[in-house]
N, C-alpha and C. Protein backbone atom coordinates (compact mmCIF):
# COMPACT_ATOMS: atom_id res chain seq x y z
N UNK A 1 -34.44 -97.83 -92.18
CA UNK A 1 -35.56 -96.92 -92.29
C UNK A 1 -36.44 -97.04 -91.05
N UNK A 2 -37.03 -95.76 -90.55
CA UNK A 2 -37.40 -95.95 -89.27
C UNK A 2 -39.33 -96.45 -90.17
N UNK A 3 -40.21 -96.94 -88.48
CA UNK A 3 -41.05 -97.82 -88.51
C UNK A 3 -41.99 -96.55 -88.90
N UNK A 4 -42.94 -96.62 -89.71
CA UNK A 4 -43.82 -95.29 -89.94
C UNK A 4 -45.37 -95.83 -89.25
N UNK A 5 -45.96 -94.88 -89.36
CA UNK A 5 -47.44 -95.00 -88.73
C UNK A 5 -48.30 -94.34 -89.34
N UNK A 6 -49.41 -95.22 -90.09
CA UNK A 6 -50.47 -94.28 -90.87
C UNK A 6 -51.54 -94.94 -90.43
N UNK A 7 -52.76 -94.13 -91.33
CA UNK A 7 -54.19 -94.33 -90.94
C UNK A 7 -55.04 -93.98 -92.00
N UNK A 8 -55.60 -94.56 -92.01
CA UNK A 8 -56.92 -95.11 -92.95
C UNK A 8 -58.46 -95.53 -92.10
N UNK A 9 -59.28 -95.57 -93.19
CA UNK A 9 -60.67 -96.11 -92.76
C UNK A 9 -61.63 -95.91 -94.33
N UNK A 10 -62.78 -97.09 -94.04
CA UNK A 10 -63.75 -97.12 -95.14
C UNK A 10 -63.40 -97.40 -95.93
N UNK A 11 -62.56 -98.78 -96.00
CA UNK A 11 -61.45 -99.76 -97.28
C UNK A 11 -62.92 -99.82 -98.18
N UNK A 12 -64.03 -100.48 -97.36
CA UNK A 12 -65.04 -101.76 -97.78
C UNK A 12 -64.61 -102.79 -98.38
N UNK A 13 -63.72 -103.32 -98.21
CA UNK A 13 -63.36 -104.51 -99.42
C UNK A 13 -64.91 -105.07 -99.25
N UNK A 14 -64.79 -106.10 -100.58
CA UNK A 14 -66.18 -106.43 -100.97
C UNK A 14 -67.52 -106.01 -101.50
N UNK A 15 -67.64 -104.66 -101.02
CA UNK A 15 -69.08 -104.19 -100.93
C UNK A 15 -69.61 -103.52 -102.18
N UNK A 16 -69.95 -103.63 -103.54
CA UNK A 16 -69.90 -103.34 -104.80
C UNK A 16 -71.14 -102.44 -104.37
N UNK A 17 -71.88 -101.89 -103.15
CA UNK A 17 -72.64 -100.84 -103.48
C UNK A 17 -71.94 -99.41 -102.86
N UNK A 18 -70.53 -99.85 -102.48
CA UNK A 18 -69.94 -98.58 -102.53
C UNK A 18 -69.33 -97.92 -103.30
N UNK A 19 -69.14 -98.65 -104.89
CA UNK A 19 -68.81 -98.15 -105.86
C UNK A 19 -70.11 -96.66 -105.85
N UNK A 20 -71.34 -97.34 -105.86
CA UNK A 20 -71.77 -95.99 -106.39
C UNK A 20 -72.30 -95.16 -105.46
N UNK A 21 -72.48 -95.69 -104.64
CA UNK A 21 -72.70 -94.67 -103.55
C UNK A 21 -71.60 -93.82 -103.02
N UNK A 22 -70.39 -93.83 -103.23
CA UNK A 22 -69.05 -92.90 -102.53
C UNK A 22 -68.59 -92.53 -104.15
N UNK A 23 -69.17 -92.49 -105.41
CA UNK A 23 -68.39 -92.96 -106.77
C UNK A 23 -67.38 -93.00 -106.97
N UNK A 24 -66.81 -94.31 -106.68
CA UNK A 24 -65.23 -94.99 -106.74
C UNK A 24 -65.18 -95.15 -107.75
N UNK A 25 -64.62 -94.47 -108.56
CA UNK A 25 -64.02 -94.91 -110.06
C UNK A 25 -63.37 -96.33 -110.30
N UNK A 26 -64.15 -97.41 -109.85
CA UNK A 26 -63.35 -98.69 -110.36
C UNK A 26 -65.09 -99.63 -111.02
N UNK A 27 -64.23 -100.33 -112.04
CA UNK A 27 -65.09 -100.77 -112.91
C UNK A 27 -66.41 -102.25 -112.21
N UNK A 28 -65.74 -102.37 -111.06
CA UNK A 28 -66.24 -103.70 -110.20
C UNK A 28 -65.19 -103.94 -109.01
N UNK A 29 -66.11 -104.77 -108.18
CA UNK A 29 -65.49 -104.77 -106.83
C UNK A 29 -64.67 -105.17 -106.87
N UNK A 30 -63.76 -106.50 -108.00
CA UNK A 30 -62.56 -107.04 -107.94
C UNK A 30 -61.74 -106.12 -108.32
N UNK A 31 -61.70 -104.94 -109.03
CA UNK A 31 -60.93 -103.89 -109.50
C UNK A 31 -60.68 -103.12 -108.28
N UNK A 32 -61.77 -102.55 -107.69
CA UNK A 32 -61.93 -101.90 -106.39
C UNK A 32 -60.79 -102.34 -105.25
N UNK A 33 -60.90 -103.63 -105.02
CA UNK A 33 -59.93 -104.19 -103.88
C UNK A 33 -59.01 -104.11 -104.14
N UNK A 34 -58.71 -104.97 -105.70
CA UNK A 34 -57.17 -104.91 -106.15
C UNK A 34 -56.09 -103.56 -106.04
N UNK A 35 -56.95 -102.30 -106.71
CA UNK A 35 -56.41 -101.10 -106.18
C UNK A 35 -56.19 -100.75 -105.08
N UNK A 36 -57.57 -100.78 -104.11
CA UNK A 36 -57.03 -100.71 -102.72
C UNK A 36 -55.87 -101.40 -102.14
N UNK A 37 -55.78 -102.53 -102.40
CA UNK A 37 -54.66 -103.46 -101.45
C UNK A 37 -53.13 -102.76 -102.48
N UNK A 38 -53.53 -102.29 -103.73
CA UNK A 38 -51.96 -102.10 -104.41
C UNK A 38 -51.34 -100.76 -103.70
N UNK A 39 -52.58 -99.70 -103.38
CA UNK A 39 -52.55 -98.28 -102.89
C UNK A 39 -51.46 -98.78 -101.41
N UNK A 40 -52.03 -99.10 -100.89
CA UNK A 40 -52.34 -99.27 -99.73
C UNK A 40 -50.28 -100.29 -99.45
N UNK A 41 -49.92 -100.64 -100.25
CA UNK A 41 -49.08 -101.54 -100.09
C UNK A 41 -47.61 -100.68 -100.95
N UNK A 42 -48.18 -99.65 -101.63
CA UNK A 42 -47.21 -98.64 -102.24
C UNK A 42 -46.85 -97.53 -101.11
N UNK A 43 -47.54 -97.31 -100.33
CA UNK A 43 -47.15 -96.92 -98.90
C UNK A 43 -46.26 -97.19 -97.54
N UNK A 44 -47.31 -98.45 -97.32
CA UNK A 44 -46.99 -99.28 -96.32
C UNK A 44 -45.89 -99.86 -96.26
N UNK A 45 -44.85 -100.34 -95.34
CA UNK A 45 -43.62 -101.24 -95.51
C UNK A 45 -44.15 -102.61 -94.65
N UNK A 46 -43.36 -103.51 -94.62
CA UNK A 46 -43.50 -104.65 -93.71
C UNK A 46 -44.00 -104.75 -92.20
N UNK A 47 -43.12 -103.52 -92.03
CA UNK A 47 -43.00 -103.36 -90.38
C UNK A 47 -43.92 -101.79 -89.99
N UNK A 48 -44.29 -101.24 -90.78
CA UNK A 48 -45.17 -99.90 -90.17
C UNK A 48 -46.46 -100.38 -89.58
N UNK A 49 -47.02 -99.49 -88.78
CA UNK A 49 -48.22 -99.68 -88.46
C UNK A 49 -49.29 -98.86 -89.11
N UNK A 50 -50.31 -99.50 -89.31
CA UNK A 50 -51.53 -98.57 -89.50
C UNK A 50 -52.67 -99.43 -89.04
N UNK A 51 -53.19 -97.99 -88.50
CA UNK A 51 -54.65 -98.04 -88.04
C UNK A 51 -55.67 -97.46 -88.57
N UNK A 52 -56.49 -98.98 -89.21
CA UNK A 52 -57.79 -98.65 -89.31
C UNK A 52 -58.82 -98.58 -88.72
N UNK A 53 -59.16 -97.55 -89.17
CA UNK A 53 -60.42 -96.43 -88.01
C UNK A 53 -61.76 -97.37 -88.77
N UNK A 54 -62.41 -98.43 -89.35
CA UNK A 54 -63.37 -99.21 -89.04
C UNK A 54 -63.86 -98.98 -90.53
N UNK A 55 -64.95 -99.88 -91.04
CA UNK A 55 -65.11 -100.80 -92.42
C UNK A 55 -64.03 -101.05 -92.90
N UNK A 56 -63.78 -102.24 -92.67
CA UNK A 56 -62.43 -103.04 -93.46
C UNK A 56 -63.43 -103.44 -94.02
N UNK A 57 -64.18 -104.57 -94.14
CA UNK A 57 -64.77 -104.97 -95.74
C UNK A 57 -66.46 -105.14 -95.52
N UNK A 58 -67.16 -105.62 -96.41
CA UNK A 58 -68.84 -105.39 -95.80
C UNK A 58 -69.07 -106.33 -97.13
N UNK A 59 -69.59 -107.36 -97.02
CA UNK A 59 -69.74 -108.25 -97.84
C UNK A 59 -69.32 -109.31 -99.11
N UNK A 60 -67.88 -109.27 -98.07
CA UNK A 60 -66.87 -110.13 -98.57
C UNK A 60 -67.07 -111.23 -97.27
N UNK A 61 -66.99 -112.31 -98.27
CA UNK A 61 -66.72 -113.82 -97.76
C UNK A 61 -65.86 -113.66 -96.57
N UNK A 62 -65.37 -114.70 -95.36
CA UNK A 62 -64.56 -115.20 -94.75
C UNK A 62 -63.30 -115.06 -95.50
N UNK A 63 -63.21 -116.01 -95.77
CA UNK A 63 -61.84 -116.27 -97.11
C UNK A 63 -61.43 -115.24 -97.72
N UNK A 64 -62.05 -114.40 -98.28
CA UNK A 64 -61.62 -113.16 -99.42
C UNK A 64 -61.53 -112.26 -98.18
N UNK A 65 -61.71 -112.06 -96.76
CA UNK A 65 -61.21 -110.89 -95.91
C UNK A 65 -60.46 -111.15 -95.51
N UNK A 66 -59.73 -112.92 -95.38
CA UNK A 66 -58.26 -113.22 -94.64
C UNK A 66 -57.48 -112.61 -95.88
N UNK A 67 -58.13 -113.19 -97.08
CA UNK A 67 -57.07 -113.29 -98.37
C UNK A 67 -56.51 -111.61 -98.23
N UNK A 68 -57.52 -110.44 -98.37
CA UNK A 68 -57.20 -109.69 -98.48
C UNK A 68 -56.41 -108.57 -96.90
N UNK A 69 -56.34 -109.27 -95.99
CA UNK A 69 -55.68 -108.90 -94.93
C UNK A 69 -54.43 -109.05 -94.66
N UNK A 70 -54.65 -110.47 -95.21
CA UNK A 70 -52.92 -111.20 -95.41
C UNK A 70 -52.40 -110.35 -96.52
N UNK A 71 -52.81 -110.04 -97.67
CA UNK A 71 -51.83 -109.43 -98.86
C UNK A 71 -51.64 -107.62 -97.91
N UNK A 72 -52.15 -107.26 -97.06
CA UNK A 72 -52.12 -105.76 -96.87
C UNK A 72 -50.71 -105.66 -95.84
N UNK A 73 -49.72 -104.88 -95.98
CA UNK A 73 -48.48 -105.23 -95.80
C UNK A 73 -48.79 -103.78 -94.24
N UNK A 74 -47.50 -104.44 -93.56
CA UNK A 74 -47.59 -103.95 -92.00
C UNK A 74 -48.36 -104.36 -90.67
N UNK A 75 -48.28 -104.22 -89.94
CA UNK A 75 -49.22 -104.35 -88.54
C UNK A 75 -50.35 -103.60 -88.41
N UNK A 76 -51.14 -104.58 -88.32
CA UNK A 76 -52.43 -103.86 -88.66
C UNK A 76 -53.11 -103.58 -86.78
N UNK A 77 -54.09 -102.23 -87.00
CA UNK A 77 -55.08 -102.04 -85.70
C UNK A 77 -56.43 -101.60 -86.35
N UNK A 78 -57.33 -102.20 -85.60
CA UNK A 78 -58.85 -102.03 -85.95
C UNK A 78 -58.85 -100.71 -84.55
N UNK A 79 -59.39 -99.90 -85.27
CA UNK A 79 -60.85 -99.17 -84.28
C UNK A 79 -61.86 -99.78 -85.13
N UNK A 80 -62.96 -100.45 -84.22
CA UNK A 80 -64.02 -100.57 -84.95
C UNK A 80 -64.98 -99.96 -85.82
N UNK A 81 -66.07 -100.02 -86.94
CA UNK A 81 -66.73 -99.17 -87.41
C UNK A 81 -68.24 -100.45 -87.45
N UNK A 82 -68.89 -99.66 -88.09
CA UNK A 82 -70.34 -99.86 -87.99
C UNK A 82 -70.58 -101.18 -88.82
N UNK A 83 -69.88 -101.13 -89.91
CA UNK A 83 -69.93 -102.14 -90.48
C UNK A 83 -68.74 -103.39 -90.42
N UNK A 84 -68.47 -103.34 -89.36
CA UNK A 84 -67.23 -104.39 -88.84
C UNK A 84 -67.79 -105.85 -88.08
N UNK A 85 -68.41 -106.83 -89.32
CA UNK A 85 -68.60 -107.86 -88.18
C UNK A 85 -67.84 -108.61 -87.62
N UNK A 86 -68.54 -110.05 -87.77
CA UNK A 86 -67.43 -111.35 -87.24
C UNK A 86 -66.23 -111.24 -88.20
N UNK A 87 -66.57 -111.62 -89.29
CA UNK A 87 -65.55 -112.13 -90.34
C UNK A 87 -64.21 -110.99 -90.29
N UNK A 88 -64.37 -109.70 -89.96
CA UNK A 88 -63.36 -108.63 -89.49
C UNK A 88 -62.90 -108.91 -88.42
N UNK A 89 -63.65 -109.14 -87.38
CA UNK A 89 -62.97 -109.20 -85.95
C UNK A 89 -62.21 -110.15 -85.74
N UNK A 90 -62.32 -111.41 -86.29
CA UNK A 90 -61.94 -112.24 -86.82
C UNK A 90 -60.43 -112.73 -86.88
N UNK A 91 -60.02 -111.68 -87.77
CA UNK A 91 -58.91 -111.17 -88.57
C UNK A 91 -57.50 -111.18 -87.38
N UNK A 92 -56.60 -111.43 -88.00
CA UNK A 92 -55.37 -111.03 -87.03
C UNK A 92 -54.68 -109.55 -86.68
N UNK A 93 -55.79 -108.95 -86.17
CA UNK A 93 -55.58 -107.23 -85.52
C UNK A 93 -54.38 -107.88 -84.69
N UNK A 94 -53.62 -106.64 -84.65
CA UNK A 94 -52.73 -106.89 -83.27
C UNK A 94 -53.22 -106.28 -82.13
N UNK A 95 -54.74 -105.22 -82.51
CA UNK A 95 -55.59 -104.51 -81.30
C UNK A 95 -57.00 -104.43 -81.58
N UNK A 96 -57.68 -104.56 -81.25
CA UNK A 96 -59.19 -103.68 -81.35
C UNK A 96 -59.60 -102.99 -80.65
N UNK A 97 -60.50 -101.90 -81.40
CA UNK A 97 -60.77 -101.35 -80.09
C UNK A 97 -62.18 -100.05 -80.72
N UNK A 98 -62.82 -99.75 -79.71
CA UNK A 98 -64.12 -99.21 -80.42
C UNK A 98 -63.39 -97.58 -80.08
N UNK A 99 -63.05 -96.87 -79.47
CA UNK A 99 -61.73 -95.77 -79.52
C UNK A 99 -60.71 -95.58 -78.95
N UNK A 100 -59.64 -95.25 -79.94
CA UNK A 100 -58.03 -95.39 -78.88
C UNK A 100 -57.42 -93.90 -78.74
N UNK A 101 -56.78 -94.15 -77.66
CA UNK A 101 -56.15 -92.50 -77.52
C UNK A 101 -54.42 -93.20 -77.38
N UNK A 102 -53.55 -92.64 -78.37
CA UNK A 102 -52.52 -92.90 -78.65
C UNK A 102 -51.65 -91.47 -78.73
N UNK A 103 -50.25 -92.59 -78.41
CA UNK A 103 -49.09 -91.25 -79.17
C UNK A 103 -48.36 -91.17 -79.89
N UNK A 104 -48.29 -90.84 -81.64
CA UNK A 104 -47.76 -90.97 -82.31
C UNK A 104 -46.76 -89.81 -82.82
N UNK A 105 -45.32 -90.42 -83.01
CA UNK A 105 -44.54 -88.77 -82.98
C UNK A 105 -44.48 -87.76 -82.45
N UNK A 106 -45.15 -87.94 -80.84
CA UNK A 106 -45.28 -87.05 -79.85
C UNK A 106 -46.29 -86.68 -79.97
N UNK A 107 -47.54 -86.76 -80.25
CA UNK A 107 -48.87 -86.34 -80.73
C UNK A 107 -50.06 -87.17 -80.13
N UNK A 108 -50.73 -86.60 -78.99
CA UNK A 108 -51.47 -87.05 -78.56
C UNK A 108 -52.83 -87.60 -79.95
N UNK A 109 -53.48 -88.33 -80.18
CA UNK A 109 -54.36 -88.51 -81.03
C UNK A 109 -55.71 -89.20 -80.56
N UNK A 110 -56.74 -88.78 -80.30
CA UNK A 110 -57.85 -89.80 -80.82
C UNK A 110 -58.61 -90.25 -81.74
N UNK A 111 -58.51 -91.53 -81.99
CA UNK A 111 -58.45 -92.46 -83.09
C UNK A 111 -60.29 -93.01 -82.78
N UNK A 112 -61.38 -92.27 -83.87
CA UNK A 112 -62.56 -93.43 -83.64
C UNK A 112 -63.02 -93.53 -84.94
N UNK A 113 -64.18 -94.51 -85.09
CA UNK A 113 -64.68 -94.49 -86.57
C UNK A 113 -65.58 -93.40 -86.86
N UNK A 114 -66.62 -93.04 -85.78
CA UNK A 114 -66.89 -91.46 -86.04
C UNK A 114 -66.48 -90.06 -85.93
N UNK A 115 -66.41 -89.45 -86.31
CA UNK A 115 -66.52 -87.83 -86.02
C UNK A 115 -66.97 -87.53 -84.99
N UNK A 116 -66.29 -86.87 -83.92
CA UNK A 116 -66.77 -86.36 -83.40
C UNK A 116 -66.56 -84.69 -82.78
N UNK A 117 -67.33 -83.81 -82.26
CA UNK A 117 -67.37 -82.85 -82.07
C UNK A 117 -66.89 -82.29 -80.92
N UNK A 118 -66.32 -82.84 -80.00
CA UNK A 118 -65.44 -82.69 -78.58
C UNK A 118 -64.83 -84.36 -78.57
N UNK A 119 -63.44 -83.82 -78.23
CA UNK A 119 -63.03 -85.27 -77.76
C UNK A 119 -61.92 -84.85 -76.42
N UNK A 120 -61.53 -85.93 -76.18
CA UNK A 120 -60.33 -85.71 -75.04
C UNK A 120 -59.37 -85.05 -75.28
N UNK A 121 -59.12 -83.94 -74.62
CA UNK A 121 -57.17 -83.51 -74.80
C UNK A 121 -57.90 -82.21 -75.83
N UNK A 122 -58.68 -82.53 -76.45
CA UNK A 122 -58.54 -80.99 -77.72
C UNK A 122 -58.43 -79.94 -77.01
N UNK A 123 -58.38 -79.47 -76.22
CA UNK A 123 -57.76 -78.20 -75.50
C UNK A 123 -56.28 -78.16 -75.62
N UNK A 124 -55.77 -79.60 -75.15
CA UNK A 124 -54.45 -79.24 -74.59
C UNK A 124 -53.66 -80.16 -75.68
N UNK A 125 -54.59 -79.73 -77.03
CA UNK A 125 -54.07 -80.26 -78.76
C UNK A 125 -54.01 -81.62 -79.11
N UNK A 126 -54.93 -82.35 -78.43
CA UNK A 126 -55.10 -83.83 -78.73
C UNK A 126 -55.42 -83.41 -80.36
N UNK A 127 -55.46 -84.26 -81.47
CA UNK A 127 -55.92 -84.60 -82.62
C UNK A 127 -56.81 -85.73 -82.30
N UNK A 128 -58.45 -85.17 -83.73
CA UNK A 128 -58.77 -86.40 -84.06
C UNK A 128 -59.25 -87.46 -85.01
N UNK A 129 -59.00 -88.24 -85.05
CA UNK A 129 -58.84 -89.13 -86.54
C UNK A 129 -59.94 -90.10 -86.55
N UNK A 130 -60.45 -89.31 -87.74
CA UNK A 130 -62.14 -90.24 -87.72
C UNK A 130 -62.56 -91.12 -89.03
N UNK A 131 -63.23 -91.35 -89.36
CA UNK A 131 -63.82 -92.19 -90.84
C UNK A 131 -65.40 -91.72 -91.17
N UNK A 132 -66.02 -93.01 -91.29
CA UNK A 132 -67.38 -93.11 -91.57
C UNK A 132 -68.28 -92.34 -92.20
N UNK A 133 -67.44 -91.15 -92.46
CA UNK A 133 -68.43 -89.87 -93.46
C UNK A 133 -68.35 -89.88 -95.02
N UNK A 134 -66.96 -90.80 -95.54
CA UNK A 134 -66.65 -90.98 -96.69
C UNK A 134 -66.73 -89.20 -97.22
N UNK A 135 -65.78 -88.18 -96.54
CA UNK A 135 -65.49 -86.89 -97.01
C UNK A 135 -66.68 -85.92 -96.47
N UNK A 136 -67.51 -86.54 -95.92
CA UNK A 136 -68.64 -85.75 -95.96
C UNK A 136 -68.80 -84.77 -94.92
N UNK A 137 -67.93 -84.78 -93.79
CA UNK A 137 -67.56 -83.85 -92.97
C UNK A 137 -66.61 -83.04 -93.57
N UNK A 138 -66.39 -81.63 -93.00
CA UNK A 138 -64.93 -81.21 -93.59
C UNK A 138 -64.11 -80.97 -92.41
N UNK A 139 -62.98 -81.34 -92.24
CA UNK A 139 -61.96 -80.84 -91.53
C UNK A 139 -62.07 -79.87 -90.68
N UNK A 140 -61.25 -80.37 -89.78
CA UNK A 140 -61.11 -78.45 -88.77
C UNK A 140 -59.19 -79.04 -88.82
N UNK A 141 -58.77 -77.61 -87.98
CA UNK A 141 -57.61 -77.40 -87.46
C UNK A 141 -56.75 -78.82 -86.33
N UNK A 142 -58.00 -79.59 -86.17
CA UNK A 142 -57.77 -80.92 -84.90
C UNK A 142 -58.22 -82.06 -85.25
N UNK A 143 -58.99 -82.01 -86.39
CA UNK A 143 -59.80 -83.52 -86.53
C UNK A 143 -59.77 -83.68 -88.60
N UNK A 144 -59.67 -84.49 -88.28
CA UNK A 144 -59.98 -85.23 -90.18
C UNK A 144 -60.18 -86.61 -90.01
N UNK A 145 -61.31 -86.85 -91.19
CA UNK A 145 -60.99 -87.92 -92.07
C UNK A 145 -60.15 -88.77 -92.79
N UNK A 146 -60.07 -89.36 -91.93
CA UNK A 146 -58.86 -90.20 -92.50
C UNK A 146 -59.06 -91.61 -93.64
N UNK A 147 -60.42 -91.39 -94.05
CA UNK A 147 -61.16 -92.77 -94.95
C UNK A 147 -60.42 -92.59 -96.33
N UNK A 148 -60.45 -93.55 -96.73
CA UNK A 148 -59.89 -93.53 -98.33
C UNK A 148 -60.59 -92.78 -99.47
N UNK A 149 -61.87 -92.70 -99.18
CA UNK A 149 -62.40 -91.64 -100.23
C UNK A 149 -62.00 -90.09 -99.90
N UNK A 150 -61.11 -89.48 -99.13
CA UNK A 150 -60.24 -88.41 -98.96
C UNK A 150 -58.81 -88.46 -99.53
N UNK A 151 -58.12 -89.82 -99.21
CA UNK A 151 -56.82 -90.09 -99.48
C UNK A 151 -56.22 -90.58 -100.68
N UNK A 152 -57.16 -90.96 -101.47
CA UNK A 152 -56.12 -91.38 -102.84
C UNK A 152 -56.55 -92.82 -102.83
N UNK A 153 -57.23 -93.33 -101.80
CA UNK A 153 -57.68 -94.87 -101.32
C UNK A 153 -56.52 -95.25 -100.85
N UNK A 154 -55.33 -94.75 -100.38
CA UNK A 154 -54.59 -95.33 -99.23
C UNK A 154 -54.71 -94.76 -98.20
N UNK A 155 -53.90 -95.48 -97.22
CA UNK A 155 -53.27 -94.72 -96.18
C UNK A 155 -52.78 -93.42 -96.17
N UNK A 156 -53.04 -92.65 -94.88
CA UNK A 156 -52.19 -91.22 -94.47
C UNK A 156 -51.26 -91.11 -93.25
N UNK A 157 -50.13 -90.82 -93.99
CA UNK A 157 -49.33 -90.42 -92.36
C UNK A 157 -49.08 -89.28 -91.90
N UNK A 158 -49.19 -89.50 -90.58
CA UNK A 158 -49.48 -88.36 -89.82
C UNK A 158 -49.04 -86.62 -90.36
N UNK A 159 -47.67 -86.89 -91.28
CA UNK A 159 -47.47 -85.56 -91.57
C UNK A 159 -48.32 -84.93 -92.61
N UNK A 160 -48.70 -85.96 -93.65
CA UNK A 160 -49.78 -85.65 -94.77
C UNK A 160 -51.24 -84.80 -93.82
N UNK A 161 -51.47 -85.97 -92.57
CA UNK A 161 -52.73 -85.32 -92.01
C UNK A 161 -52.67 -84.46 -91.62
N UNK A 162 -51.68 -83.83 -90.99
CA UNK A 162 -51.28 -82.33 -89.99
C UNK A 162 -51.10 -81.45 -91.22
N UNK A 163 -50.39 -81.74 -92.37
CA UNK A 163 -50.41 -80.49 -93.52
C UNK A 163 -51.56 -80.16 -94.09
N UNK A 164 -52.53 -81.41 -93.92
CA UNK A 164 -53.75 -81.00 -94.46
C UNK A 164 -54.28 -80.33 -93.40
N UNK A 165 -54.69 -80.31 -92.16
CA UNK A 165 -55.12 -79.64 -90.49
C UNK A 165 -54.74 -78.12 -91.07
N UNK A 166 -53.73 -77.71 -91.05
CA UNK A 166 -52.50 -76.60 -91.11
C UNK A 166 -53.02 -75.48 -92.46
N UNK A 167 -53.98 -76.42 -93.47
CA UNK A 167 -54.51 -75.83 -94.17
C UNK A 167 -56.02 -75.64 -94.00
N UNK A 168 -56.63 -75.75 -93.18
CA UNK A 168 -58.12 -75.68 -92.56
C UNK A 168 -57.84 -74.94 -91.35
N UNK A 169 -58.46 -73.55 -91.55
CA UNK A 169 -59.06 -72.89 -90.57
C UNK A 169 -59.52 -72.76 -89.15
N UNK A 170 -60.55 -73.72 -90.13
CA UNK A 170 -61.29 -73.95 -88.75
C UNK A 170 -61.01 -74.37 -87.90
N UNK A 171 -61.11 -74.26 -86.84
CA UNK A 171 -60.90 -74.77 -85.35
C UNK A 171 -62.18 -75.61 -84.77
N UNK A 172 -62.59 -76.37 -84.33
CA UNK A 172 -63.01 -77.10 -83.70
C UNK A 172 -63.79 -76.33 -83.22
N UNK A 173 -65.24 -76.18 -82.88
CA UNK A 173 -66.69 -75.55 -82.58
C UNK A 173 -66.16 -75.47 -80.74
N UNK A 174 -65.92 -76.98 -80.12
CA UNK A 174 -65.51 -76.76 -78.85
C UNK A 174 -64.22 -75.77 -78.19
N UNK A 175 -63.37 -76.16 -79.21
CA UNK A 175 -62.47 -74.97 -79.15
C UNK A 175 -62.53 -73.20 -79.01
N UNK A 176 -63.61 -73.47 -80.18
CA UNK A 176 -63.98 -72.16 -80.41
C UNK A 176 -64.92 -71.16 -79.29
N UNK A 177 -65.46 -72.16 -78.94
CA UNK A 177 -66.38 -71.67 -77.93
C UNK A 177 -65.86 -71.50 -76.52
N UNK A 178 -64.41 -72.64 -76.36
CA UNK A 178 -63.80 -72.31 -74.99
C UNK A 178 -62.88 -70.92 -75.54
N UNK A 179 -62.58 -70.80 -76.26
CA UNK A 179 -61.59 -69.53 -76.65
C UNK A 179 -62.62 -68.24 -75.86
N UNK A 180 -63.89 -68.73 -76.88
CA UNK A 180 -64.64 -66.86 -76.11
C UNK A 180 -64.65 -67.00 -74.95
N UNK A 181 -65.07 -67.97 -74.29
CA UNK A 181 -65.73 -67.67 -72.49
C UNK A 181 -63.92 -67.42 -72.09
N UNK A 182 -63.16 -67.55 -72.20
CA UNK A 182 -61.40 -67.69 -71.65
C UNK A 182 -61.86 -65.60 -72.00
N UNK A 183 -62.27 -65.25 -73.45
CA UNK A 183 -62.02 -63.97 -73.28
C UNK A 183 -62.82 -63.03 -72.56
N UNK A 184 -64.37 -63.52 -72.38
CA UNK A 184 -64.62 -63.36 -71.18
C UNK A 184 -64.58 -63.01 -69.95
N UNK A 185 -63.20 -64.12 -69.35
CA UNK A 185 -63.03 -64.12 -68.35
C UNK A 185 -64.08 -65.09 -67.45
N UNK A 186 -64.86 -66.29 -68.18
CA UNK A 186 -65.76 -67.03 -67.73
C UNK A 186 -65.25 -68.19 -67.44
N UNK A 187 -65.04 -68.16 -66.43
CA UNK A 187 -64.54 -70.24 -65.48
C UNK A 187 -64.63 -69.86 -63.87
N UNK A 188 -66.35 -69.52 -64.25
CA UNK A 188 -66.74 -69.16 -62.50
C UNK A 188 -67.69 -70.72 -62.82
């Protein structure tokens, strides 16, 4: 079986005030993780990679973020997020990084923990893969959320994310706006 590549962000392991603030249907934070790491491992194989786009956990112990890093199956990559301290960085990433521009399946991508509204390449069809809104952005045609309160609380691979793209409209505001001046005739 070939090596797959997904992406995620906004695990929180630990953080029992994201039960109600994102309303995660789990009864307490030990329920919360346990699902996450089971989601997350019904996906994943040994050898895939995924990258998380930033909050791996926010007020979990030392110990309970190895414990729960070690049980999360594949090669793991941090893009950092806001709530990523020591005890994350910590961790045995095979990368970190505050944003990466990668190529996955021939697909240029940029990978950060925020949203953002122009990035590199989106002209010439970069994708980009963000977190930190917990759904609260919506999609365009180039960029999504890739956090677990979108996904089912696992991981997404790339084809899940592009079928979801493929069903959003919208295009990207920067896009949109280089489209008119191109009809124009504006690149004086």
């Amino acid at each position: 079986m070939t090596n797959r590549t997904f992406f995620t962000a906004d695990t929180h392991f630990g953080h029992r005030g994201v039960l109600g603030m994102c309303q995660r249907p789990f009864t307490d934070i030990e329920e919360h993780d346990a699902a996450l790491v089971a989601a997350w491992n019904a996906v994943v194989g040994p050898c895939d990679t995924v990258w998380h786009l930033g909050d791996f956990a926010l007020g979990a112990s030392s110990e309970r973020c190895a414990d729960l890093f070690r049980r999360l199956r594949g090669r793991k990559r941090l893009v950092r997020g806001n709530h990523d301290r020591k005890r994350v960085l910590e961790l045995a990433w095979e990368s970190q990084d505050d944003i990466a521009s990668v190529v996955v399946e021939g697909q240029r991508l940029i990978l950060c923990h925020y949203g953002m509204r122009a990035w590199p390449g989106a002209f010439r069809g970069a994708l980009h893969l963000y977190g930190h809104t917990h759904g609260l952005l919506p999609d365009t045609a180039q960029s999504c959320d890739v956090g677990v309160d979108r996904w089912g609380y696992r991981p997404a691979s790339l084809e899940e994310i592009r079928e979801r793209m493929a069903a959003t409209p919208d295009v990207p505001e920067e896009i949109r706006l280089g489209r008119a001046m191109e009809a124009e005739g504006g690149d004086d």
